[in-house]
Protein backbone atom coordinates (compact mmCIF):
# COMPACT_ATOMS: atom_id res chain seq x y z
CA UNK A 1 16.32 -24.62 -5.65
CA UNK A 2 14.47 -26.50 -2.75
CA UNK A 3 11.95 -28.88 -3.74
CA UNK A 4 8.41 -27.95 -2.31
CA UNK A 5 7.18 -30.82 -0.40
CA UNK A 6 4.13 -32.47 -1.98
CA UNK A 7 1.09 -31.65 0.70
CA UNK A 8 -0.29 -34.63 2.04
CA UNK A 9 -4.26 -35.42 1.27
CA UNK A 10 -6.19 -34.55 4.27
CA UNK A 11 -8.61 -37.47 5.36
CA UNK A 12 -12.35 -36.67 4.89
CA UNK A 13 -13.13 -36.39 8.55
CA UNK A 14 -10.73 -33.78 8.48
CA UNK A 15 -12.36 -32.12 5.78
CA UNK A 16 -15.76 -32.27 7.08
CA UNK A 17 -14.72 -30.96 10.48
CA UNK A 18 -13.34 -27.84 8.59
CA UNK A 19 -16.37 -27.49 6.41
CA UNK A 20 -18.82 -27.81 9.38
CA UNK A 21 -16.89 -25.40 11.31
CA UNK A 22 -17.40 -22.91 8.16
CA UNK A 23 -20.40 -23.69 7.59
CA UNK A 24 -21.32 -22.90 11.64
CA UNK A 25 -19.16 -19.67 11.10
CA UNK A 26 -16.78 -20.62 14.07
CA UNK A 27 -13.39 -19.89 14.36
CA UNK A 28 -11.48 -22.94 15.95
CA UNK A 29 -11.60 -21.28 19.15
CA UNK A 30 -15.45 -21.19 18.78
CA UNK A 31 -15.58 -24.67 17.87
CA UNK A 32 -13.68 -25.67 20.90
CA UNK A 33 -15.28 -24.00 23.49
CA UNK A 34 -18.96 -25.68 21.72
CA UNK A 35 -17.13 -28.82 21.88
CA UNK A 36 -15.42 -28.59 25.56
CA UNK A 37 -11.85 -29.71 23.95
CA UNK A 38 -9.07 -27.35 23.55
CA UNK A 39 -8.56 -24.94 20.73
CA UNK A 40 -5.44 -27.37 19.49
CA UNK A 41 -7.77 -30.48 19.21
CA UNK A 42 -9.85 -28.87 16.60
CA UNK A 43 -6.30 -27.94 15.43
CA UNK A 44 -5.40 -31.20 15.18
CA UNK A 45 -8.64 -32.53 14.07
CA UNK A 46 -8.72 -30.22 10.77
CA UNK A 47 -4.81 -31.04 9.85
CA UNK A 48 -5.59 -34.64 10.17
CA UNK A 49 -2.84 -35.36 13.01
CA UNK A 50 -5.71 -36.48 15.45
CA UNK A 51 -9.43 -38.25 14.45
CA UNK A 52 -11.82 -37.15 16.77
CA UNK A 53 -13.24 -39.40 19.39
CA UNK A 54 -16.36 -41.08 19.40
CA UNK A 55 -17.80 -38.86 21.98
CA UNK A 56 -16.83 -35.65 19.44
CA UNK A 57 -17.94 -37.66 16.45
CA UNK A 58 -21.67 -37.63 17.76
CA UNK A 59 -21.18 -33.89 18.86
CA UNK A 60 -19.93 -32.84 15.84
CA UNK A 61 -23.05 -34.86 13.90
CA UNK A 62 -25.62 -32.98 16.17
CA UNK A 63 -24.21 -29.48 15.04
CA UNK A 64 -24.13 -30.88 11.15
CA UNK A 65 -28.08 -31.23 11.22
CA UNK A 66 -30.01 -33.68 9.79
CA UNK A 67 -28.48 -33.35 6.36
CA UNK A 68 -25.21 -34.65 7.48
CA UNK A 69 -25.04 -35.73 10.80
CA UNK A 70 -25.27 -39.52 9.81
CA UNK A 71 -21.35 -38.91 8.38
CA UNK A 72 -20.17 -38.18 12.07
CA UNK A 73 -22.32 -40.58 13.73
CA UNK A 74 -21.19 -43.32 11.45
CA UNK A 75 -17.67 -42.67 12.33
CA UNK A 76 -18.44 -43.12 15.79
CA UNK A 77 -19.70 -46.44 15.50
CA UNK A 78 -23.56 -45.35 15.58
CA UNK A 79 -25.75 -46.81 13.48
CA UNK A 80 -29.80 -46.94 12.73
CA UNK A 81 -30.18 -50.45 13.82
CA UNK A 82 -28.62 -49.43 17.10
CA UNK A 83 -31.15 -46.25 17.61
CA UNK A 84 -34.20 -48.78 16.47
CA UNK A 85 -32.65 -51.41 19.54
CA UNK A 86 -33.08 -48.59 22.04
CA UNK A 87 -36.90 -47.22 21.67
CA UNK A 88 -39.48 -49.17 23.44
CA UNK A 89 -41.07 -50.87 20.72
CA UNK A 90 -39.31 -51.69 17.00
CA UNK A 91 -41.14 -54.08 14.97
CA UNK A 92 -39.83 -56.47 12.07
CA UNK A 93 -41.65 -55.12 9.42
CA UNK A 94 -41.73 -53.56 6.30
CA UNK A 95 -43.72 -52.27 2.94
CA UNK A 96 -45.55 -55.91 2.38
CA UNK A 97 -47.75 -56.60 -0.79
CA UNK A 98 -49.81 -59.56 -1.06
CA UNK A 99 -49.08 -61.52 -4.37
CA UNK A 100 -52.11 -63.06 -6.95
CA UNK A 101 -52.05 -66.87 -6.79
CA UNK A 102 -49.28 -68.34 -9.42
CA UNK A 103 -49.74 -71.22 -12.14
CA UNK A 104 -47.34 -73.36 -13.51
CA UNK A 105 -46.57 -72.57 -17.04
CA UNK A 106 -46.21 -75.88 -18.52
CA UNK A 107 -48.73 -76.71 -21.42
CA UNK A 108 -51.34 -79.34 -20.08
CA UNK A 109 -49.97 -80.20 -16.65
CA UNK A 110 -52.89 -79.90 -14.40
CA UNK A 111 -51.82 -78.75 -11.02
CA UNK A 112 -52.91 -76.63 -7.89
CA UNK A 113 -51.98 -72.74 -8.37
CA UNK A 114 -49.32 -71.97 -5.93
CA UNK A 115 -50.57 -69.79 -2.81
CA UNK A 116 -50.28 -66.65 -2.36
CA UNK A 117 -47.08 -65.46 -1.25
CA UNK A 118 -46.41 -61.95 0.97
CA UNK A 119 -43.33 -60.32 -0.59
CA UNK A 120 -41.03 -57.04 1.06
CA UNK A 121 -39.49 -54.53 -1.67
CA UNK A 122 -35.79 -54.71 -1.04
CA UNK A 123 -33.81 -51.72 -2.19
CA UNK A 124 -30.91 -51.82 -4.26
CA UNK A 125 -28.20 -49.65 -3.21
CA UNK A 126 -26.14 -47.35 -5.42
CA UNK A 127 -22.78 -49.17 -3.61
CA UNK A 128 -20.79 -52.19 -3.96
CA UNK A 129 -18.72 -54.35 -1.72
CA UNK A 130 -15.20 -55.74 -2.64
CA UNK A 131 -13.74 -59.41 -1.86
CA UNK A 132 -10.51 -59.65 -0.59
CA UNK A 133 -8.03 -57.96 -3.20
CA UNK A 134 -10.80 -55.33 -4.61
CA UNK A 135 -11.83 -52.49 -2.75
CA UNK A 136 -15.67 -51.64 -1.82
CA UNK A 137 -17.32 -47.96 -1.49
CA UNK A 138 -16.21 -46.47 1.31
CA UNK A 139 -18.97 -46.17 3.11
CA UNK A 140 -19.46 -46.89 7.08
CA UNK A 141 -22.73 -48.29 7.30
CA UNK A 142 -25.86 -49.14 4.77
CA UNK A 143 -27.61 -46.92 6.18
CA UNK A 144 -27.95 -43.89 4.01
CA UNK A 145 -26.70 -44.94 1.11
CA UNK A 146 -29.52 -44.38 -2.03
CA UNK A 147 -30.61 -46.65 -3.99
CA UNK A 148 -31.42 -47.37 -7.08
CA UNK A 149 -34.33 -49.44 -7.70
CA UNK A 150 -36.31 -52.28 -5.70
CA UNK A 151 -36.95 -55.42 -5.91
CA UNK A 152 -39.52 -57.78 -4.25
CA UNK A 153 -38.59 -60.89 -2.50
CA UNK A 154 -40.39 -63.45 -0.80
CA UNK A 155 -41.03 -61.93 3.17
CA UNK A 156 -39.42 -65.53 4.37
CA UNK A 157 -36.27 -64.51 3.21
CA UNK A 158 -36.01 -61.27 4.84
CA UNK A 159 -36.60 -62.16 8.64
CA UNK A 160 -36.01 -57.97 9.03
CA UNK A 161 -37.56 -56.54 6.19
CA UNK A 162 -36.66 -52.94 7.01
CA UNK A 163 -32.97 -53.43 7.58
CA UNK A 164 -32.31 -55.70 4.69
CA UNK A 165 -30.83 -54.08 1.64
CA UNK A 166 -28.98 -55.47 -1.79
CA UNK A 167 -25.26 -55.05 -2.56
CA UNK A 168 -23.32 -55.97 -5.78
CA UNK A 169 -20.45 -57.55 -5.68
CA UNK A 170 -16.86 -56.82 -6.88
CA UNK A 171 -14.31 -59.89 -6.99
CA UNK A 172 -13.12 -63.06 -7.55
CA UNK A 173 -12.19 -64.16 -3.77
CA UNK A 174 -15.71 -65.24 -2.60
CA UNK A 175 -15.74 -67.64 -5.48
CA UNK A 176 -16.83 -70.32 -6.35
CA UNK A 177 -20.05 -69.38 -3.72
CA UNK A 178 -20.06 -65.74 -4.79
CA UNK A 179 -19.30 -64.03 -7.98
CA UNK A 180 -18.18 -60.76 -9.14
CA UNK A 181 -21.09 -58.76 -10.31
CA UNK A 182 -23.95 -60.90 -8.50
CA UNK A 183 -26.15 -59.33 -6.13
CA UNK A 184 -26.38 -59.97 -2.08
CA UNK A 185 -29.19 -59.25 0.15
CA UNK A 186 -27.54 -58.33 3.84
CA UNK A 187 -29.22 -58.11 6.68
CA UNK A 188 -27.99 -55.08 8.81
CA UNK A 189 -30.08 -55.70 11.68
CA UNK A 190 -27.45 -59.14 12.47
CA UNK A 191 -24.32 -57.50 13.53
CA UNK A 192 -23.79 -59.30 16.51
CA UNK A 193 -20.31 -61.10 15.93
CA UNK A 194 -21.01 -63.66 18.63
CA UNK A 195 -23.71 -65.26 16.60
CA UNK A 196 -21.99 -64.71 12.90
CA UNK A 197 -19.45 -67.84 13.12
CA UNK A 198 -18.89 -69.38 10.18
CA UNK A 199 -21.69 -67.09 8.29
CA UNK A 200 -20.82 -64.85 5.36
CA UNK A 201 -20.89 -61.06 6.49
CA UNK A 202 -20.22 -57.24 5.04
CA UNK A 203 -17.76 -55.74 6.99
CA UNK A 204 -16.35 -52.18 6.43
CA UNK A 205 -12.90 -49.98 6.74
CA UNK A 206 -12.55 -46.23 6.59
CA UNK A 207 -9.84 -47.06 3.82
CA UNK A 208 -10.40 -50.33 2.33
CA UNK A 209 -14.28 -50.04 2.08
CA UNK A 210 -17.10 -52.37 2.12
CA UNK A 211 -15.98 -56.25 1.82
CA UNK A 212 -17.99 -58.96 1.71
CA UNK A 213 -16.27 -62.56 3.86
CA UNK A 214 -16.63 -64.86 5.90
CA UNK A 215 -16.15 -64.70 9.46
CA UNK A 216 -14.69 -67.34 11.56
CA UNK A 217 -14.06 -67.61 15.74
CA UNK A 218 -10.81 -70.12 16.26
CA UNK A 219 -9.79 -70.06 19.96
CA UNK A 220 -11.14 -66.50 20.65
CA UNK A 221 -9.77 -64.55 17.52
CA UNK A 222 -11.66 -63.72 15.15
CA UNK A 223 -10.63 -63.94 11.50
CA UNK A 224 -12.08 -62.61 8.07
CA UNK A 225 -11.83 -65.30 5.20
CA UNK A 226 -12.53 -65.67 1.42
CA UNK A 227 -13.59 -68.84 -0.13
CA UNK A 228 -10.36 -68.58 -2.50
CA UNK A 229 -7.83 -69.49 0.35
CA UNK A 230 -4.92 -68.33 -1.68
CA UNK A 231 -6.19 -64.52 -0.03
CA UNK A 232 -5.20 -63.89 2.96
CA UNK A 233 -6.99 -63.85 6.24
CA UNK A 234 -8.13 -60.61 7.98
CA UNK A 235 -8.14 -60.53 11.96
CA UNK A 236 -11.06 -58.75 13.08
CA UNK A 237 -9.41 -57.04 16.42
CA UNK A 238 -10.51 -53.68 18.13
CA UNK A 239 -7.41 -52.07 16.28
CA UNK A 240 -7.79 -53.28 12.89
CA UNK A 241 -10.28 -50.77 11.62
CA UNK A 242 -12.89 -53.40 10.77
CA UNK A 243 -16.22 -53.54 11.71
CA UNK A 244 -19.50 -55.43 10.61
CA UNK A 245 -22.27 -54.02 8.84
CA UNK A 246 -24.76 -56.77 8.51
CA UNK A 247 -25.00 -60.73 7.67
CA UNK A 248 -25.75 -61.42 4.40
CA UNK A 249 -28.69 -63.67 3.90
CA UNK A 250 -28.72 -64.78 0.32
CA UNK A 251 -27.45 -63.51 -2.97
CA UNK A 252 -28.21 -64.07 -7.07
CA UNK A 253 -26.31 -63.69 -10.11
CA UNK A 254 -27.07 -61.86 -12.63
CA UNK A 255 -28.60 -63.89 -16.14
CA UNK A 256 -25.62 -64.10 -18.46
């Protein structure tokens, strides 16, 4: 008897194409002719042979709705920070609260009360981002990912309040500057690779997840590297899937 071949997992875009199109109640044909692509495209599309461009990426996310367009648009490179760079005014800014005036707690020193300090509630997300050798969430962006709780921090550490968002870490390969299970505050407004050299950065792949690295410019290629040099380096080219999500500004570890 002839062995059945074991179907191959479709890739989630290809299962979110099919489950839009139901959803929409289109037959491929349908779909195609909304799309202005052939009937074999969303053929391909759906059996996973062909990814959709980034053109039908943010078609397909303006037929999903609001509920889950931000899926599509993700995958076509979109993100908030990019929308916010586009309308005519976008302020730094962000839920400020003004703190009361802190004393030291030792016993009998006598000494000023520290002043007043404005702090931004940072939200920390229900995701967490690998090192190299561990796998992140697979998420795209930071953008819509929920979180779980906030936590305040001093407004001079967040130079974009409103894009800047806490990760936990999984790993060993950002060691000894970053440890598995601390937490990292990334800035998603700072994507710009031109002006990351040498910083540490969250990057993310449609298969390997979000990562948290260093990035590094030698003689016009760019590079991905962990602390622990015994990993191996990533190059960041158009083709390798990789992409930046944000600079991370600072981080903490969590009390023992």
């Amino acid at each position: 008897m002839a062995k059945l071949k074991k179907q191959a997992k479709l890739p989630e875009w290809a299962s979110r194409v099919i489950a839009l199109r139901r959803q929409l109640k289109m037959s491929q044909g349908e779909l195609a002719r909304r799309m202005e692509c052939s009937a074999m495209t969303v053929s391909r599309w759906e059996r996973g042979m062909q990814a959709p461009t980034a053109d039908y990426y943010i078609q397909l996310g303006k037929l999903a709705g609001k509920e889950h367009c931000w899926f599509f648009w993700e995958h076509a490179g979109l993100q908030i920070t990019d929308v916010a760079r586009t309308l005519p005014v976008t302020r730094a800014g962000g839920p400020l609260t003004a703190v009361p005036p802190l004393e030291h707690a030792r016993a009998g020193a006598k000494v000023s009360p520290i002043p007043a300090q404005r702090m931004v509630a940072v939200p920390l997300l229900r995701a967490v981002a690998g090192t190299h050798g561990n796998r992140g969430d697979r998420k795209l962006s930071l953008d819509m990912i929920a979180s779980s709780k906030l936590m305040g921090a001093p407004s001079d550490w967040c130079p974009n309040p409103r894009y800047t968002s806490l990760l936990r870490v999984r790993g060993q390969s950002m060691e000894p500057l970053i440890h598995n299970g601390d937490i990292l505050a990334v800035d998603s407004f700072r994507t710009d690779k031109a002006e990351l050299d040498g910083r540490v950065v969250v990057v993310t792949h449609e298969e390997e997840g979000l990562c948290v690295s260093r990035l590094r410019r030698y003689n016009g290629i760019e590079l991905l590297e962990s602390e622990n040099h015994e990993y191996d380096s990533v190059v960041l080219g158009k083709n390798s899937g990789w992409r930046v999500v944000g600079q991370v500004l600072w981080w903490i570890s969590a009390a023992p």
